[in-house]
Protein backbone atom coordinates (compact mmCIF):
# COMPACT_ATOMS: atom_id res chain seq x y z
CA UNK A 1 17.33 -8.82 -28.81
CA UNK A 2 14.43 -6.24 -27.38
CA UNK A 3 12.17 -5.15 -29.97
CA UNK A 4 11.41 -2.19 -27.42
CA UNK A 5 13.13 1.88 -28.13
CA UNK A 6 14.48 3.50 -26.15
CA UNK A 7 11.98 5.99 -25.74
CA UNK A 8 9.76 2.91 -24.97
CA UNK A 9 11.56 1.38 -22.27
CA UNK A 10 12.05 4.81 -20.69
CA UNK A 11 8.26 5.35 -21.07
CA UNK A 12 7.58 2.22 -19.10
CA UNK A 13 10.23 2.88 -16.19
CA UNK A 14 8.61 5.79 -15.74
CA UNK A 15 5.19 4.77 -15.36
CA UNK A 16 6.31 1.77 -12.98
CA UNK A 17 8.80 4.57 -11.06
CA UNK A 18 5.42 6.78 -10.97
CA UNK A 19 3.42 3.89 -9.90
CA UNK A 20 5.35 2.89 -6.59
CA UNK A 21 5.84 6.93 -5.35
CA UNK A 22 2.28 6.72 -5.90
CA UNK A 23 1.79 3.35 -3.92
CA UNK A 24 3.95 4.80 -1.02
CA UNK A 25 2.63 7.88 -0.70
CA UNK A 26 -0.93 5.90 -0.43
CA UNK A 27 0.29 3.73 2.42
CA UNK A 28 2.14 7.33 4.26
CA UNK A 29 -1.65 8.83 3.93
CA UNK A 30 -3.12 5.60 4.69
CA UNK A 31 -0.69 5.54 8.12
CA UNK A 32 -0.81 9.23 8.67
CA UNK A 33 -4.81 8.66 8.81
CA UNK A 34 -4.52 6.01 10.99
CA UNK A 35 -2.58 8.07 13.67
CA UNK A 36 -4.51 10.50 13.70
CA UNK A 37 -7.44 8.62 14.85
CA UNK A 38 -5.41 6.39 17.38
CA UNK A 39 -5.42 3.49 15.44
CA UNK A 40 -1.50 1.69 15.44
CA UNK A 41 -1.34 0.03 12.02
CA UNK A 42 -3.32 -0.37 8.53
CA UNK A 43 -4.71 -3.15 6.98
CA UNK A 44 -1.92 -4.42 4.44
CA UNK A 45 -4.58 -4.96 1.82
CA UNK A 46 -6.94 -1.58 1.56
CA UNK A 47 -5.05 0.43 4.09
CA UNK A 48 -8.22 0.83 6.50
CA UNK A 49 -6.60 1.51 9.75
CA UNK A 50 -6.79 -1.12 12.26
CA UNK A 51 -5.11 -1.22 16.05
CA UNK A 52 -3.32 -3.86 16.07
CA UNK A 53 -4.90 -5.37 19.34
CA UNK A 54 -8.01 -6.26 16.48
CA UNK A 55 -5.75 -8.20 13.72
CA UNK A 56 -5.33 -11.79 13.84
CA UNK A 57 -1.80 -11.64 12.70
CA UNK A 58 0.63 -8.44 13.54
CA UNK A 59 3.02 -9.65 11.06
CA UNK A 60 0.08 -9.23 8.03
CA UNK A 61 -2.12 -7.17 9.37
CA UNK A 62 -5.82 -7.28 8.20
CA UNK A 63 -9.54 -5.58 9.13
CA UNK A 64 -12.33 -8.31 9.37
CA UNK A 65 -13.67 -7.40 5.75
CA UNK A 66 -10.67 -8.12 4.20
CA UNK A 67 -10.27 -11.51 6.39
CA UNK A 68 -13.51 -12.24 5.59
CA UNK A 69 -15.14 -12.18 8.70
């Protein structure tokens, strides 16, 4: 038995609904910026644009600060 209202549970699939159209419009910017200065792909993790010549892994691409290196 959920303790939660309705209005509560509708508050809170809202707020996750609002979180991921927020999350892809991010990653759209994030790969709209990266075309625009010829870059092919974005770092998975901040969504620096990277070409994908640079990242160690094409499957998971990251830039060297998020690798670490």
């Amino acid at each position: 038995m959920s303790s939660f209202t309705e209005d509560e549970i509708a508050a809170e699939l809202n707020r996750r609904r609002n979180a991921i159209e927020n999350r892809d419009a991010e990653n759209l910017e994030n790969m709209r910026r990266a075309e625009r200065i010829g870059c092919d792909t974005v770092c998975l993790s901040c969504g620096t644009p990277v070409k994908s010549y640079v990242v160690s892994d094409p499957a998971n691409p990251l830039c060297d600060t998020c690798l670490g290196n």
